[in-house]
N, C-alpha and C. Protein backbone atom coordinates (compact mmCIF):
# COMPACT_ATOMS: atom_id res chain seq x y z
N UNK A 1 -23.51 -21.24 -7.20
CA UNK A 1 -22.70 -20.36 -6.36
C UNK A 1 -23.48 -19.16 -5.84
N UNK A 2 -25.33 -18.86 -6.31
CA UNK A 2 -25.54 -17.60 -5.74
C UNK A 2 -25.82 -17.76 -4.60
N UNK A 3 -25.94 -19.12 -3.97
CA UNK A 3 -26.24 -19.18 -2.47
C UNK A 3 -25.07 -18.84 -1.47
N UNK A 4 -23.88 -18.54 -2.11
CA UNK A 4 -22.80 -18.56 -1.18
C UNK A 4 -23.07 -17.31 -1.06
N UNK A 5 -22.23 -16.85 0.07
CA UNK A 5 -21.76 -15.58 0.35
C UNK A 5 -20.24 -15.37 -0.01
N UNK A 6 -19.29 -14.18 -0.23
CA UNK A 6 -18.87 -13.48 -0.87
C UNK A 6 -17.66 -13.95 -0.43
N UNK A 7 -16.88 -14.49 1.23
CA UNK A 7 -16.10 -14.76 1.10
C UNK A 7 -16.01 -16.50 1.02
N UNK A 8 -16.94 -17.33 0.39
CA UNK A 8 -16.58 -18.48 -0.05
C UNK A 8 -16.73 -18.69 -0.78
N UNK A 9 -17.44 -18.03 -2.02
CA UNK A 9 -17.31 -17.67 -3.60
C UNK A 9 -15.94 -17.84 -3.60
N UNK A 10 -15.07 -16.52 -2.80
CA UNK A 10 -13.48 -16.37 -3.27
C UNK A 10 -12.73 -17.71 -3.15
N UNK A 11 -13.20 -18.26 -1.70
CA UNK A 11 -12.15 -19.25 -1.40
C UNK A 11 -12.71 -20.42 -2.61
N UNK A 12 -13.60 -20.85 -3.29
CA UNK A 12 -14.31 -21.45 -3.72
C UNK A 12 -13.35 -21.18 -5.29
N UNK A 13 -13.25 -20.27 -5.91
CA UNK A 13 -12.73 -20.00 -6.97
C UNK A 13 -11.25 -19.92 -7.26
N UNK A 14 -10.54 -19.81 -5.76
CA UNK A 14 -8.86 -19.83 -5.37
C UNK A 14 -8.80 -17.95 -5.57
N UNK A 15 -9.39 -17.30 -5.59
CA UNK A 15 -9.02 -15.70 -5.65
C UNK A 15 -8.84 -15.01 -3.76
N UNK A 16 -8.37 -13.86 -4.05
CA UNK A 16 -8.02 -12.92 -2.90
C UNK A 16 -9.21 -12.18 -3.13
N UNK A 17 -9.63 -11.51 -1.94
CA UNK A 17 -10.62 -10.12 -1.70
C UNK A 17 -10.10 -9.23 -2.80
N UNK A 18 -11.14 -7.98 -3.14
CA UNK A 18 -10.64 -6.96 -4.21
C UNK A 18 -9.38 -6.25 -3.28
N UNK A 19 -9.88 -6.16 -2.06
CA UNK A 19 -8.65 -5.21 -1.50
C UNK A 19 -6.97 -5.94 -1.57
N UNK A 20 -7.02 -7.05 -1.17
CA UNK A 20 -5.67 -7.36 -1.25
C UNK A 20 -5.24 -7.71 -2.85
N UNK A 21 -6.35 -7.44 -3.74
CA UNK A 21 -5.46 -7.63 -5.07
C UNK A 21 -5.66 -6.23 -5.53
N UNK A 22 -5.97 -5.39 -4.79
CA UNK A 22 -5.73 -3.56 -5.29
C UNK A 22 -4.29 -3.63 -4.81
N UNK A 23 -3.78 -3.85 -3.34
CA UNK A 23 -2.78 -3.37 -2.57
C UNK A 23 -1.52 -3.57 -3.40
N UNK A 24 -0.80 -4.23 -4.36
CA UNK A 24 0.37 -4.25 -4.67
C UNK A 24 0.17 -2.66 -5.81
N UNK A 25 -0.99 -2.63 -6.59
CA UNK A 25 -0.76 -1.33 -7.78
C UNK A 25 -0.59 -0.24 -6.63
N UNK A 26 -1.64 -0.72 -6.06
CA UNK A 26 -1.37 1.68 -4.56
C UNK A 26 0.01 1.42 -4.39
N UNK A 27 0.66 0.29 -3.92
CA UNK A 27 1.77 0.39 -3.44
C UNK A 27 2.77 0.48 -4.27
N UNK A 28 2.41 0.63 -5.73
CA UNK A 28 3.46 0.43 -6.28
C UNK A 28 3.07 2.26 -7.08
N UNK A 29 2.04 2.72 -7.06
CA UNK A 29 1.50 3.72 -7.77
C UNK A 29 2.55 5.28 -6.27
N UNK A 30 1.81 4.37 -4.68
CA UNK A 30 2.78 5.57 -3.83
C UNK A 30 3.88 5.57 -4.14
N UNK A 31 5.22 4.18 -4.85
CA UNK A 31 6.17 3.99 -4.44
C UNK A 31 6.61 5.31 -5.84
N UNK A 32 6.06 5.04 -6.62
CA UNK A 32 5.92 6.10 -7.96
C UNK A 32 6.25 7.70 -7.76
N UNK A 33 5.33 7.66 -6.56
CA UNK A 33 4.69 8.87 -6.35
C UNK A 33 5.66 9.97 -5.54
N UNK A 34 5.91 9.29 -4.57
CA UNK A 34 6.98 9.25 -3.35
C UNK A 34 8.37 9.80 -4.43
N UNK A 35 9.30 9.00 -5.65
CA UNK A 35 9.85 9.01 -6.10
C UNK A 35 9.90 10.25 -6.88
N UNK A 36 8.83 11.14 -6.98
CA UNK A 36 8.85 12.43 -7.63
C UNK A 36 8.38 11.91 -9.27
N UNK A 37 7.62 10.90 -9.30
CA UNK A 37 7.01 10.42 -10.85
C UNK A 37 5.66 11.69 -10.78
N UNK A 38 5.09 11.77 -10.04
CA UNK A 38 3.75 12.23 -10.39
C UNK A 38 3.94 13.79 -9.55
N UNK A 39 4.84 14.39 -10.50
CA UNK A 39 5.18 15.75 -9.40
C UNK A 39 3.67 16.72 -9.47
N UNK A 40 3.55 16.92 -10.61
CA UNK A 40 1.91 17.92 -10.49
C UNK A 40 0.66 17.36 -10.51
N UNK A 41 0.81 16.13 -10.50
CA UNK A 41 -0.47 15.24 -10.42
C UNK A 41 -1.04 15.11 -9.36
N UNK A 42 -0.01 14.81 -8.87
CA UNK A 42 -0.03 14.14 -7.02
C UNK A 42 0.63 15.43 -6.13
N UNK A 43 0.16 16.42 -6.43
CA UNK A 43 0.99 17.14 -5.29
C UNK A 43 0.36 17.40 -4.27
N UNK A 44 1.25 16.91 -2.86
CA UNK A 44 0.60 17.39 -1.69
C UNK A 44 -0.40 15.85 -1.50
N UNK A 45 -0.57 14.61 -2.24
CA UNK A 45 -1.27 13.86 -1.97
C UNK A 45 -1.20 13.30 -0.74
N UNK A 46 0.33 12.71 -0.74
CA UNK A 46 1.14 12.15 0.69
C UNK A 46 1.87 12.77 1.65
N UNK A 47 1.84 13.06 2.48
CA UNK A 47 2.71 13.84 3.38
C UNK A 47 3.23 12.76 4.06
N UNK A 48 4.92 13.36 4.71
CA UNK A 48 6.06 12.43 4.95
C UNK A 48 6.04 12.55 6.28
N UNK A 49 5.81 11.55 7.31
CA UNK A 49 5.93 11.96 8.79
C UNK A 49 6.95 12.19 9.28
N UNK A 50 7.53 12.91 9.94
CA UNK A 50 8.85 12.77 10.48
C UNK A 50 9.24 11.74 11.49
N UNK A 51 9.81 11.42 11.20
CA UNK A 51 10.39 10.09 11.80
C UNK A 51 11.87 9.96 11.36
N UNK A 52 12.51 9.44 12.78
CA UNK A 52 14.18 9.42 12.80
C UNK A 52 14.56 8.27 13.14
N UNK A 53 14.00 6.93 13.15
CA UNK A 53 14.35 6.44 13.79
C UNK A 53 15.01 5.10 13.33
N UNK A 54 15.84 4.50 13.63
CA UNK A 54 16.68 3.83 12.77
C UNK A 54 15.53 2.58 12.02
N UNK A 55 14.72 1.88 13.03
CA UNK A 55 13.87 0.48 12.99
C UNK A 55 13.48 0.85 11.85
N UNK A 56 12.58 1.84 11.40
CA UNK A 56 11.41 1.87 10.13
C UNK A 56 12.49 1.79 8.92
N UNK A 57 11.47 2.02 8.00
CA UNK A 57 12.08 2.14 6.85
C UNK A 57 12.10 3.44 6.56
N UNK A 58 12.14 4.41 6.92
CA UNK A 58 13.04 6.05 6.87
C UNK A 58 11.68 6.87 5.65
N UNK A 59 10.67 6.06 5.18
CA UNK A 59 10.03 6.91 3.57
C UNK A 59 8.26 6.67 5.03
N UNK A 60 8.33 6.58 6.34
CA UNK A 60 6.86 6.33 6.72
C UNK A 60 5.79 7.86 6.07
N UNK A 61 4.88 7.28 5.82
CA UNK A 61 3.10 8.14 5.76
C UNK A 61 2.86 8.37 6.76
N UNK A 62 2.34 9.71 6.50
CA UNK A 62 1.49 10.21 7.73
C UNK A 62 -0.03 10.06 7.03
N UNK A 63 -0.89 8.86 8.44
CA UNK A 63 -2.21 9.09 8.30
C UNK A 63 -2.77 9.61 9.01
N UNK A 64 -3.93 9.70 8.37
CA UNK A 64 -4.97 10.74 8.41
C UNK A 64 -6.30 10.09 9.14
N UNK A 65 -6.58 11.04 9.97
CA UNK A 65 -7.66 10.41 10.93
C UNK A 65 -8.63 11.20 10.22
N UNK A 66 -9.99 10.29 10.41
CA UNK A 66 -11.09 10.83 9.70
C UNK A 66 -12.49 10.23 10.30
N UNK A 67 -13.34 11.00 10.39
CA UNK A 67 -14.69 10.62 11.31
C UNK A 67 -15.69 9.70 10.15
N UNK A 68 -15.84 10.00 9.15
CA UNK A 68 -16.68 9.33 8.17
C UNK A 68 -15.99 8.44 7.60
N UNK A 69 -16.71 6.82 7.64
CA UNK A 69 -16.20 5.51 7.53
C UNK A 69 -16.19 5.76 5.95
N UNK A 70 -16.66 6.99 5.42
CA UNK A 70 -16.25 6.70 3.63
C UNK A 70 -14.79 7.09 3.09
N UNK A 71 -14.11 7.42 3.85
CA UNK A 71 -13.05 8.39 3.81
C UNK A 71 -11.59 7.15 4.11
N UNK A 72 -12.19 6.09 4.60
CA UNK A 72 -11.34 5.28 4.99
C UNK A 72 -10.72 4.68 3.58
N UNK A 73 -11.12 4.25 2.79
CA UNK A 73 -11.39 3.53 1.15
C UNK A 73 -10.48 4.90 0.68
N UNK A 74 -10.40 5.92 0.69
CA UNK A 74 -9.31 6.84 0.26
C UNK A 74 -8.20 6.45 0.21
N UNK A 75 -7.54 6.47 -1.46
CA UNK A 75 -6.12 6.31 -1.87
C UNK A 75 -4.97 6.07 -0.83
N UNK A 76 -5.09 6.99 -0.24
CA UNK A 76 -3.94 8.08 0.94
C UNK A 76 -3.95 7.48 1.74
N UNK A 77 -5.20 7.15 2.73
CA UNK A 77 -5.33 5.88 4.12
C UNK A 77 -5.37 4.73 3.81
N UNK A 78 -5.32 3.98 2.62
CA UNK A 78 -5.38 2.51 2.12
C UNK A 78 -3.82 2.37 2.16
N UNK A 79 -3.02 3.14 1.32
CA UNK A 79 -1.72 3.44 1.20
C UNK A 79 -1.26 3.22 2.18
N UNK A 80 -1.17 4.23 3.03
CA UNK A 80 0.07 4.37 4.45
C UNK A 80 0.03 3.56 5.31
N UNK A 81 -1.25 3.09 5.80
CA UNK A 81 -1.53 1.50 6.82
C UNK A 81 -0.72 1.07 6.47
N UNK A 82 -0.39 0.56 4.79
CA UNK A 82 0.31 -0.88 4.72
C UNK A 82 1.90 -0.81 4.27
N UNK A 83 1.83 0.67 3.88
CA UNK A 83 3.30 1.58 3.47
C UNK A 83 4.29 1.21 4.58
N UNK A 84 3.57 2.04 5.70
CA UNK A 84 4.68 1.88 7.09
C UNK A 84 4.76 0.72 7.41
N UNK A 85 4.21 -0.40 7.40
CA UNK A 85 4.91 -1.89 7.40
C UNK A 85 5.88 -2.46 6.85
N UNK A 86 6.16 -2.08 5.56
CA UNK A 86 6.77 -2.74 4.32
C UNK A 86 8.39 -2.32 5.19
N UNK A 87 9.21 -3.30 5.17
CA UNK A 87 10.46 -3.23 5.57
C UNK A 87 11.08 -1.98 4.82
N UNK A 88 12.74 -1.70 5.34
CA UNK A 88 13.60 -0.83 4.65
C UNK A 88 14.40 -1.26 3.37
N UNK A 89 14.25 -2.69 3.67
CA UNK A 89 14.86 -3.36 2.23
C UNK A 89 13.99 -3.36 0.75
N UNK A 90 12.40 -2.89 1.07
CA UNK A 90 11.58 -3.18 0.28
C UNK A 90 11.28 -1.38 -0.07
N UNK A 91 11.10 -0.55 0.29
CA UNK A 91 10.87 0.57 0.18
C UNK A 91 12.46 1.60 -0.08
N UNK A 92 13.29 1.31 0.39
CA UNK A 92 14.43 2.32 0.22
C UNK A 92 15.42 1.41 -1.27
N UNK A 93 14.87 1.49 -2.42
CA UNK A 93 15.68 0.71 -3.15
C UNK A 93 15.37 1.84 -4.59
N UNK A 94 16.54 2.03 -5.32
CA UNK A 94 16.69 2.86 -7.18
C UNK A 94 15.50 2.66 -7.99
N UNK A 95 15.12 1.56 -7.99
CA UNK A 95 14.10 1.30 -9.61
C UNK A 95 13.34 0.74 -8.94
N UNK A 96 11.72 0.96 -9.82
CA UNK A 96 10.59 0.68 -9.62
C UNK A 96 10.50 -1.03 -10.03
N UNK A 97 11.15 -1.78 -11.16
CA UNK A 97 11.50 -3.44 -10.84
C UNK A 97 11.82 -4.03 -9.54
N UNK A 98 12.66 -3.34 -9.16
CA UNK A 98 13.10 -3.72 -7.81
C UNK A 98 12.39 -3.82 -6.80
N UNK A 99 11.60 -2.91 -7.05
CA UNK A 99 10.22 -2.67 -5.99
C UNK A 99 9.38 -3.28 -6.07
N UNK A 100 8.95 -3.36 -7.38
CA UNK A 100 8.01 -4.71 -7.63
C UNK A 100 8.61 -5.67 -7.51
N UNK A 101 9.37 -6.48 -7.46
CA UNK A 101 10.43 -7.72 -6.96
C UNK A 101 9.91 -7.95 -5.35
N UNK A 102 10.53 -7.16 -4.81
CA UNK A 102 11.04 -7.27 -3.29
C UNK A 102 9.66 -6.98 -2.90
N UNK A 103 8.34 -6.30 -3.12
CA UNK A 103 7.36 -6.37 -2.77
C UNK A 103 6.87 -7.23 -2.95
N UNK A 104 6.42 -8.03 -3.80
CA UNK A 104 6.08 -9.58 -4.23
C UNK A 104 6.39 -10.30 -3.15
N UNK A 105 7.75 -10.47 -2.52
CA UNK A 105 8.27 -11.08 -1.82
C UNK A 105 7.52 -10.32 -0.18
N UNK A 106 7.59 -9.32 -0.19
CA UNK A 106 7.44 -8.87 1.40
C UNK A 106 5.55 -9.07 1.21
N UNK A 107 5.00 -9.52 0.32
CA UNK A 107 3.43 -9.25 0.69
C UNK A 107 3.12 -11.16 0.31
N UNK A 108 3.43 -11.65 0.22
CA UNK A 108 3.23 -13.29 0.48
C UNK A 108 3.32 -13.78 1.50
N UNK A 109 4.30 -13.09 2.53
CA UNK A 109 3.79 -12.97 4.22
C UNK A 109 2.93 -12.42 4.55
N UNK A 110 1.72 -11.59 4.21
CA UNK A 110 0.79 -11.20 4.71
C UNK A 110 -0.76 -11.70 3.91
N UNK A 111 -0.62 -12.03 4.89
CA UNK A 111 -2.75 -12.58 4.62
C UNK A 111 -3.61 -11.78 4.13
C-alpha cells in the first residue's frame, strides 16, 4: 500500500478522509456550544449572524474571512460552512441525542 497515494489507501481500506470523520464531533461539540454547555470556555468563540429568514434553520454562523490558508482548518470556519447547511429539523431540536440522531441522518447525504 506505500505506493498508493492517500486517497486510494482510503477507498482501498473502506474509510472516509480525516475531515469528514472530524465533522460529526465539531458539529456536535458547536451544537454543545451554541446550547450554552461551554459558557466560559467557549466564550465569544461563535458569533450568531443575524438572519430572519424563514428558509434557514434560524441558529446560522457567521464566517469569518481570512487571508492565510492556515486559518481555514480553524474550529470556527470548519464549523459554520457545514453548520448553515444542516436543515431546521436537525439543528433547532431539546437534547443533544436528538442531535446526534437526526445528524447521522442529515450527513449520509453528503459526500
Amino acid at each position: 500500500m506505500q505506493h498508493l497515494c492517500y486517497e486510494e489507501r482510503l477507498r482501498d481500506l473502506g474509510l472516509f478522509s480525516l475531515e469528514k470523520r472530524r465533522l460529526p464531533g465539531d458539529l456536535t461539540a458547536a451544537f454543545q456550544y451554541l446550547k450554552g454547555a461551554y459558557k466560559k470556555a467557549g466564550e465569544g468563540l461563535c458569533t450568531r449572524a443575524c438572519n430572519d429568514r424563514t428558509k434557514d434553520n434560524g441558529f446560522k454562523l457567521k464566517e469569518s474571512r481570512f487571508i492565510l490558508d492556515t486559518r481555514k482548518t480553524f474550529f470556527t470556519v470548519r464549523v459554520a460552512r457545514h453548520w448553515n447547511m444542516l436543515p431546521r429539523e436537525v439543528v433547532d431540536v431539546p437534547s443533544l441525542e436528538v442531535f446526534k440522531d437526526r445528524l447521522i441522518g442529515s450527513l449520509s447525504n453528503v459526500d
